[in-house]
N, C-alpha and C. Protein backbone atom coordinates (compact mmCIF):
# COMPACT_ATOMS: atom_id res chain seq x y z
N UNK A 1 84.19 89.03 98.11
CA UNK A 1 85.46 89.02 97.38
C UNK A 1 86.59 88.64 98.33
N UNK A 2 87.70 87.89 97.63
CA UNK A 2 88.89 87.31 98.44
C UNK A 2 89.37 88.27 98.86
N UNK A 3 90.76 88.41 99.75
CA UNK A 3 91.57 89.51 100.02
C UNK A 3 92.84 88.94 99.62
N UNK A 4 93.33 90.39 98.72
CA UNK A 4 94.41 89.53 97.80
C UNK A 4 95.86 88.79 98.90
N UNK A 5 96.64 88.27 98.18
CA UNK A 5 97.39 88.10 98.85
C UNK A 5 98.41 89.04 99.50
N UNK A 6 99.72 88.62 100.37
CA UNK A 6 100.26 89.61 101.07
C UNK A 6 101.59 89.79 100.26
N UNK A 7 101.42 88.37 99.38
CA UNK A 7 103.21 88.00 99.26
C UNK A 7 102.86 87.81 97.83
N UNK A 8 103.62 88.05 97.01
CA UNK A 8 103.98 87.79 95.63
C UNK A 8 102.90 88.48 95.04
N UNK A 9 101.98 87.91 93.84
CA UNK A 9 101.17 88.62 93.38
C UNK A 9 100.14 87.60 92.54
N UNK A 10 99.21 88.06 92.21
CA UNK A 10 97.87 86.77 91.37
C UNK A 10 98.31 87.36 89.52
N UNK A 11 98.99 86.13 88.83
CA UNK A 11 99.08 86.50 87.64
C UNK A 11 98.14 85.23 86.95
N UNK A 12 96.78 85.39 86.38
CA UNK A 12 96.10 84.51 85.78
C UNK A 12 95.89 82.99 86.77
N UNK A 13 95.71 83.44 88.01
CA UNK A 13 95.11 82.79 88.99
C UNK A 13 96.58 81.83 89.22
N UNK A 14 97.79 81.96 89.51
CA UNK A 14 98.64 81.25 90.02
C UNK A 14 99.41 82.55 91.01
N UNK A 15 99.57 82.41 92.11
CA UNK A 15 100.62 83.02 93.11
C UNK A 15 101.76 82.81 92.87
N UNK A 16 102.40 83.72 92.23
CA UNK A 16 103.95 83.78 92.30
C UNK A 16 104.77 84.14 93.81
N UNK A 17 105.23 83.64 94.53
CA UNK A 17 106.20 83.60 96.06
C UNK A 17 107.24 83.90 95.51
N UNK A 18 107.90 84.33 96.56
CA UNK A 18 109.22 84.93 97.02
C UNK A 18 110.65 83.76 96.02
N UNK A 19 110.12 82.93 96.38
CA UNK A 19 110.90 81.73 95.55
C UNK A 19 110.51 81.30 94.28
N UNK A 20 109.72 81.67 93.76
CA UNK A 20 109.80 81.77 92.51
C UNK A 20 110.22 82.68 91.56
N UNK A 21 109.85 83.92 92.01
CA UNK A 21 110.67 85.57 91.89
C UNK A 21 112.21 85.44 92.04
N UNK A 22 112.87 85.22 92.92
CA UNK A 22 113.40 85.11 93.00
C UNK A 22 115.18 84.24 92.18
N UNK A 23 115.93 85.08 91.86
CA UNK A 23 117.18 84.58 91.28
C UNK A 23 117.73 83.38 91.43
N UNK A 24 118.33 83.69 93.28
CA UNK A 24 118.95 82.73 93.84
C UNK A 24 117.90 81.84 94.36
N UNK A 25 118.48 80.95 93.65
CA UNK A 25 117.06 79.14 94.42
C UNK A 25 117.67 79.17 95.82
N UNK A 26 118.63 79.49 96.41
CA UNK A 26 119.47 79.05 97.14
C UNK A 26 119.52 80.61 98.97
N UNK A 27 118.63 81.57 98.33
CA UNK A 27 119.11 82.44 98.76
C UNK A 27 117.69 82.62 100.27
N UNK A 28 117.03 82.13 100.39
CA UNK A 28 116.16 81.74 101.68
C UNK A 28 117.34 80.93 102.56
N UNK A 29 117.78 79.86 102.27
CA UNK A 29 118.29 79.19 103.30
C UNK A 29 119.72 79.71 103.63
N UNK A 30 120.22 81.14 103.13
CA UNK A 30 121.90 81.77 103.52
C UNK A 30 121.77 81.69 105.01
N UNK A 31 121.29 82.13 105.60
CA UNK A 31 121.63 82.08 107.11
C UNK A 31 121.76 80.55 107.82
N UNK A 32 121.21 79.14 106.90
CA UNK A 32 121.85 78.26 107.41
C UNK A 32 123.39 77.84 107.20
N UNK A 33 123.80 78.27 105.98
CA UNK A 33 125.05 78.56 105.99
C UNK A 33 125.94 79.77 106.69
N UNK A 34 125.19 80.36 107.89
CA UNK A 34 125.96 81.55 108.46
C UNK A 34 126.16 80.93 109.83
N UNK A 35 127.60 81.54 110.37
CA UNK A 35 127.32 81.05 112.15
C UNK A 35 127.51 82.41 112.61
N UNK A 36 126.58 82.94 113.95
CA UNK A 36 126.64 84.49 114.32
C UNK A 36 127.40 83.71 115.51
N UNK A 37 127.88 85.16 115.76
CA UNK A 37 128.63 85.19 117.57
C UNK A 37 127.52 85.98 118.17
N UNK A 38 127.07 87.14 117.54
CA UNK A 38 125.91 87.77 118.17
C UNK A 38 125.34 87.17 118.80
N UNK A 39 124.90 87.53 119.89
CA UNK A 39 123.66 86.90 121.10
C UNK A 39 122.98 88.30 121.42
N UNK A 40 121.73 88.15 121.19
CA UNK A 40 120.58 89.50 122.21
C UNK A 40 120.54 89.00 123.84
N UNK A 41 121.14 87.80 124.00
CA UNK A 41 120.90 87.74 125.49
C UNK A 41 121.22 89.01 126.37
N UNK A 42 120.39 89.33 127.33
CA UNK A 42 121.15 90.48 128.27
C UNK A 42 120.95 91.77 127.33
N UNK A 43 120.89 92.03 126.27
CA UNK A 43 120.13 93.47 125.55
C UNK A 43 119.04 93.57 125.44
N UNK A 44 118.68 95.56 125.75
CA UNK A 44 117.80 95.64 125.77
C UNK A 44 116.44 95.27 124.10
N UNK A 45 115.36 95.32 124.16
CA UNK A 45 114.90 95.27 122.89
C UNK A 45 114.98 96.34 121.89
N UNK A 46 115.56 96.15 120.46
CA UNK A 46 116.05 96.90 120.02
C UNK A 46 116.98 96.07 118.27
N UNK A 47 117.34 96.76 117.45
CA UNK A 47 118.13 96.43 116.17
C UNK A 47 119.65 96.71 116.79
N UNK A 48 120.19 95.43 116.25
CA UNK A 48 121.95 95.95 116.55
C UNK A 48 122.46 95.21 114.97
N UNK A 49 123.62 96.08 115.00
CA UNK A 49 124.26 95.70 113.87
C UNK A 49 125.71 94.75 114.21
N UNK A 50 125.64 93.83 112.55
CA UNK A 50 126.12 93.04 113.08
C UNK A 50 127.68 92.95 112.96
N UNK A 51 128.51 93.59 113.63
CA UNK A 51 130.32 94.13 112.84
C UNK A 51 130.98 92.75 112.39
N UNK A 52 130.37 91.67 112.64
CA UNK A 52 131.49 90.23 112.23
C UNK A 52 131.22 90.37 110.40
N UNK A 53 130.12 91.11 110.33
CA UNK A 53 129.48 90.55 108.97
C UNK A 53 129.65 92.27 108.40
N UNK A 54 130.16 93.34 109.18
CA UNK A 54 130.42 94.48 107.84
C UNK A 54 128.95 95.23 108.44
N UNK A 55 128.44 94.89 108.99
CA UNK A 55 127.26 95.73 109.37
C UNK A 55 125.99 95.08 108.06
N UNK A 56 126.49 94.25 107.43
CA UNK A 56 125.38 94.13 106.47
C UNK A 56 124.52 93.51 106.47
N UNK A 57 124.30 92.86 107.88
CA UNK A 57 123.57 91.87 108.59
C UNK A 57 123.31 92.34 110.06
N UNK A 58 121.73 92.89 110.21
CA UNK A 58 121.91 92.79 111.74
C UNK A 58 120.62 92.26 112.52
N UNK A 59 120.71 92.40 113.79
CA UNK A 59 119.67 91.51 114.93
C UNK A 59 118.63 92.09 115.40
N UNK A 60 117.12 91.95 114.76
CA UNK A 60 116.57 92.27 115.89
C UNK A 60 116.25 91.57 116.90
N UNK A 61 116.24 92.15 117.95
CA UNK A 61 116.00 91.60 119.37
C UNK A 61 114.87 91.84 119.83
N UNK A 62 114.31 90.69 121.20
CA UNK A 62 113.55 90.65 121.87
C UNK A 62 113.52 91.00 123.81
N UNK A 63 112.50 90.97 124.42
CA UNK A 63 113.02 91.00 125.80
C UNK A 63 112.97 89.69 126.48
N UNK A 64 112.99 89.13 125.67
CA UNK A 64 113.02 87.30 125.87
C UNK A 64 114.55 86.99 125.75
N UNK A 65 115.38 88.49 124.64
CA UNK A 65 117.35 87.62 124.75
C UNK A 65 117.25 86.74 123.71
N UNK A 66 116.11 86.69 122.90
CA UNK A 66 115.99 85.90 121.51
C UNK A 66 116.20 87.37 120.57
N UNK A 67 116.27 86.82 119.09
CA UNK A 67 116.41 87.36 117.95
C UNK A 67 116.64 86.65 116.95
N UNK A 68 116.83 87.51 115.98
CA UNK A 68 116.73 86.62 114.44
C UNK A 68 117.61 87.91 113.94
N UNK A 69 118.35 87.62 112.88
CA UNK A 69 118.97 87.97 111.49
C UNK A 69 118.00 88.77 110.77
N UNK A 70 118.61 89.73 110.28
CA UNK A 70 118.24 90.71 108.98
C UNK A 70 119.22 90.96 108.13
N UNK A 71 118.83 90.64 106.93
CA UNK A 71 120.05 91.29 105.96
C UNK A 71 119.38 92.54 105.21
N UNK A 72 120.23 93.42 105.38
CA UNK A 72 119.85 94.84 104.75
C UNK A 72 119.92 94.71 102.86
N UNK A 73 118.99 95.03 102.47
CA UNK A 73 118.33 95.45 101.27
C UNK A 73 120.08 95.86 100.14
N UNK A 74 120.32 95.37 98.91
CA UNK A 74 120.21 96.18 97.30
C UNK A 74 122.10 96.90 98.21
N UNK A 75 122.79 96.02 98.68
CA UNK A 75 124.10 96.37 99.51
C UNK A 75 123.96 97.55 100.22
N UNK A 76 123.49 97.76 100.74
CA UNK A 76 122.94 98.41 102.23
C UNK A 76 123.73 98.06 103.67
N UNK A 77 124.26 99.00 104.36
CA UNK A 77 124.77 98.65 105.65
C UNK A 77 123.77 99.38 106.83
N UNK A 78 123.44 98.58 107.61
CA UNK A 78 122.81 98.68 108.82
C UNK A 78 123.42 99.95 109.54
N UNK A 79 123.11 100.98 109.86
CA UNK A 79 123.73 102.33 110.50
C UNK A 79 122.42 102.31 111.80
N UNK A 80 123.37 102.39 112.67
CA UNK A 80 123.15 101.34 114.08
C UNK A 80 122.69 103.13 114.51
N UNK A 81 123.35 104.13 114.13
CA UNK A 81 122.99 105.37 115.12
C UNK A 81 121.53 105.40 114.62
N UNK A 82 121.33 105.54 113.48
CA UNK A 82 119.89 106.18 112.58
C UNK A 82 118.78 104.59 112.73
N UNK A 83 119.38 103.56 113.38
CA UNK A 83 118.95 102.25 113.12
C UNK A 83 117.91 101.96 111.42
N UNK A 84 118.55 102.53 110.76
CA UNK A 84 118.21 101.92 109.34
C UNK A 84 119.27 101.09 108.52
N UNK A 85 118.91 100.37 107.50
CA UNK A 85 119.80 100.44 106.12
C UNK A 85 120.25 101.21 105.57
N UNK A 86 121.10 101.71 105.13
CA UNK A 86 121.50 102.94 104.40
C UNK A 86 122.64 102.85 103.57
N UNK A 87 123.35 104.02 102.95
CA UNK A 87 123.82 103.79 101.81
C UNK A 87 126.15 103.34 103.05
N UNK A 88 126.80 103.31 102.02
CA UNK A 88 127.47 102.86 102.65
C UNK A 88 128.68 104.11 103.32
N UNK A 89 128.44 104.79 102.88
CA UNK A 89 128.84 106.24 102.96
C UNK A 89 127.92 107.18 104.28
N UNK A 90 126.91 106.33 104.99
CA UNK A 90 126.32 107.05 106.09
C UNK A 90 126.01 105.96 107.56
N UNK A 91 126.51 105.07 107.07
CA UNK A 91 126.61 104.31 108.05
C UNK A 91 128.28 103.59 108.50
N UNK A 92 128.52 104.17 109.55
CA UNK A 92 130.09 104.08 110.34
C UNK A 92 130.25 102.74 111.00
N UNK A 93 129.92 101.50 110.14
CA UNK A 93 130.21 100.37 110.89
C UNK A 93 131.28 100.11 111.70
N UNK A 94 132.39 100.65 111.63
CA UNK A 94 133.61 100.74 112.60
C UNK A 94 133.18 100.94 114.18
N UNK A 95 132.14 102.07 113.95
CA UNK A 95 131.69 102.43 115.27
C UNK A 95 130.65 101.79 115.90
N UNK A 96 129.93 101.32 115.49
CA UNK A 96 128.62 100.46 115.12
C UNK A 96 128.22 100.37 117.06
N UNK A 97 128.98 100.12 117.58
CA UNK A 97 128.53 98.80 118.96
C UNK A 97 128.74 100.52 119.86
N UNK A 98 129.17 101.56 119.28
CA UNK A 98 129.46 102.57 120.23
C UNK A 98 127.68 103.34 120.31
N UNK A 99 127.08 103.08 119.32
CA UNK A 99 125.38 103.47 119.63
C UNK A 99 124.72 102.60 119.88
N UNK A 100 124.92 101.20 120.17
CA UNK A 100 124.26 100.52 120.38
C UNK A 100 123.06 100.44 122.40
N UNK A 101 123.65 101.82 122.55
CA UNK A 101 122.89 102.27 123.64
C UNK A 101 121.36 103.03 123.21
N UNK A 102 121.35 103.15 121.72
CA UNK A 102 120.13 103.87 121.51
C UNK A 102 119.07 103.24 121.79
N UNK A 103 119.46 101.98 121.76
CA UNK A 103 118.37 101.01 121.85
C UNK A 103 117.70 101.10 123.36
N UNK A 104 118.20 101.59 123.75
CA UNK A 104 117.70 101.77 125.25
C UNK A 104 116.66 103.13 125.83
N UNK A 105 116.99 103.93 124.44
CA UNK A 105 116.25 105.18 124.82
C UNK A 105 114.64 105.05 124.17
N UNK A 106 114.12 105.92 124.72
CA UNK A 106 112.77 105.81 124.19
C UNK A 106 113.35 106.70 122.49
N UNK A 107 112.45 105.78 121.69
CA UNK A 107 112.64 106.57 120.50
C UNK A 107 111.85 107.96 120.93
N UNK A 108 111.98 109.16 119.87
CA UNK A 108 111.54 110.65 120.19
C UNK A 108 111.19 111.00 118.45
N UNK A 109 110.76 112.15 118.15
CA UNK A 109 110.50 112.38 117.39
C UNK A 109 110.54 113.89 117.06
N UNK A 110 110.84 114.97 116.09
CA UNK A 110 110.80 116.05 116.16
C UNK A 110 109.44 116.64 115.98
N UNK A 111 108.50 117.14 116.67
CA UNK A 111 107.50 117.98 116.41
C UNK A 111 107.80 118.97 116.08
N UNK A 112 107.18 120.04 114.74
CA UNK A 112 107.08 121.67 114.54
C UNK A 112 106.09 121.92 115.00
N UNK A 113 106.09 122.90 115.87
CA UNK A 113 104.49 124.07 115.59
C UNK A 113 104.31 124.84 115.67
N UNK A 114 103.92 125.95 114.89
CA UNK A 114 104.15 127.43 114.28
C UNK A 114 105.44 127.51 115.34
N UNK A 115 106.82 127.24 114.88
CA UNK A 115 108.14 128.15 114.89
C UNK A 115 108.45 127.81 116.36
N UNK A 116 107.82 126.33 116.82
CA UNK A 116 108.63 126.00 117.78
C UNK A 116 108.32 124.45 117.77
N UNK A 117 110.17 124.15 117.98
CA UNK A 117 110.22 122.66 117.66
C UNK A 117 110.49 121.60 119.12
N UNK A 118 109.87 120.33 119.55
CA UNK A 118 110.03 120.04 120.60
C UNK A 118 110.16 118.55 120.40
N UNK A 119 110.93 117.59 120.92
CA UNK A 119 111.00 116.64 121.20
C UNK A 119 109.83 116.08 121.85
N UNK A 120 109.12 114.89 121.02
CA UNK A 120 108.41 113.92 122.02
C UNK A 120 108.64 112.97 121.82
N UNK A 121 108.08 111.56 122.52
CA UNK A 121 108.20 110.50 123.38
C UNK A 121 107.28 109.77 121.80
N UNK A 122 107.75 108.60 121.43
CA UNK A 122 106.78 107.54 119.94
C UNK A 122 107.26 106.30 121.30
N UNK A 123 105.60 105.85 121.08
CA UNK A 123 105.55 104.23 121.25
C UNK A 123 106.18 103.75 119.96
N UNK A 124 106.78 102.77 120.38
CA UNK A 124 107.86 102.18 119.18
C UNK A 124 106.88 100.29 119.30
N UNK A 125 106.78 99.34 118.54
CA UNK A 125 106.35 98.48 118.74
C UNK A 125 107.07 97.38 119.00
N UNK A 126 106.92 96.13 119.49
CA UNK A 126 107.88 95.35 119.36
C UNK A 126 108.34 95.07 117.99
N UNK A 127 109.91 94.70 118.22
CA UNK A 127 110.33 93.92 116.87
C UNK A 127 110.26 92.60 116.41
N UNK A 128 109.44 92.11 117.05
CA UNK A 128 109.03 90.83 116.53
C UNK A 128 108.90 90.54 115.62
N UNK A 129 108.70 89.35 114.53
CA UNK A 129 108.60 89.51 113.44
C UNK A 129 106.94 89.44 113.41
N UNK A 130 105.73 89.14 112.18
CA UNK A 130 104.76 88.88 112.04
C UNK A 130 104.71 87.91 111.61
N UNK A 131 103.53 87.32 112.40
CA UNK A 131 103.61 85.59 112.06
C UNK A 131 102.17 85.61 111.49
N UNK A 132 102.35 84.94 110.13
CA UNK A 132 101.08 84.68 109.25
C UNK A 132 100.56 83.23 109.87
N UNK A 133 99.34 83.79 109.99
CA UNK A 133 98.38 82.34 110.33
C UNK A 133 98.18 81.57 108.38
């Protein structure tokens, strides 16, 4: 048996894609209509948000000083402390570039166990994107 696909879905043996689903015909190619000032050059690897754009757009980075564009999800602003999308009321884009040191820490994680809680150390993966063969 095949393995279904990753992207869209099998309706009566035709693959529906992202661009066909999709509203805007137009809305894959927005970032050629965007110009960033952002550069990851010289940062560490890590998500930064992007303040030219409202936080509603941000970078992940590489340790190469490359990156690419993300636009956050359904009007979502990038909240650079929590490094998620989030609603617009929990993310302080004003402040945005003042956590942009988190990126430098090892992410951590809260462990419980029976009634004592401790910080540890998460391998975090690169942010690369995934490249389909």
């Amino acid at each position: 048996m095949d393995a279904l696909p990753t992207l869209g879905y099998v309706d009566r043996h035709r693959l529906e894609t992202y661009e066909d689903l999709s509203e805007e015909k137009d809305d894959l190619d927005i970032f050629n209509n965007l110009t960033f000032r952002f550069s990851c050059k010289g940062k560490p690897i890590g998500l930064y948000a992007d303040l030219d754009y409202d936080c509603r757009i941000f970078h992940a980075c590489d340790d190469s000083g490359k990156g690419f564009p993300v636009i956050c999800p359904n009007n979502t602003l990038f909240d650079q402390r929590e490094r998620v999308c989030s609603d617009e009321e929990h993310a302080d884009c004003e402040r945005a570039s003042e956590w942009f040191y988190l990126n430098e820490l090892p992410f951590s994680a809260e462990v419980t166990e029976e009634n004592h809680t401790r910080s540890e150390d998460v391998e975090v993966p690169s942010v690369l994107p995934l490249l389909l063969s």
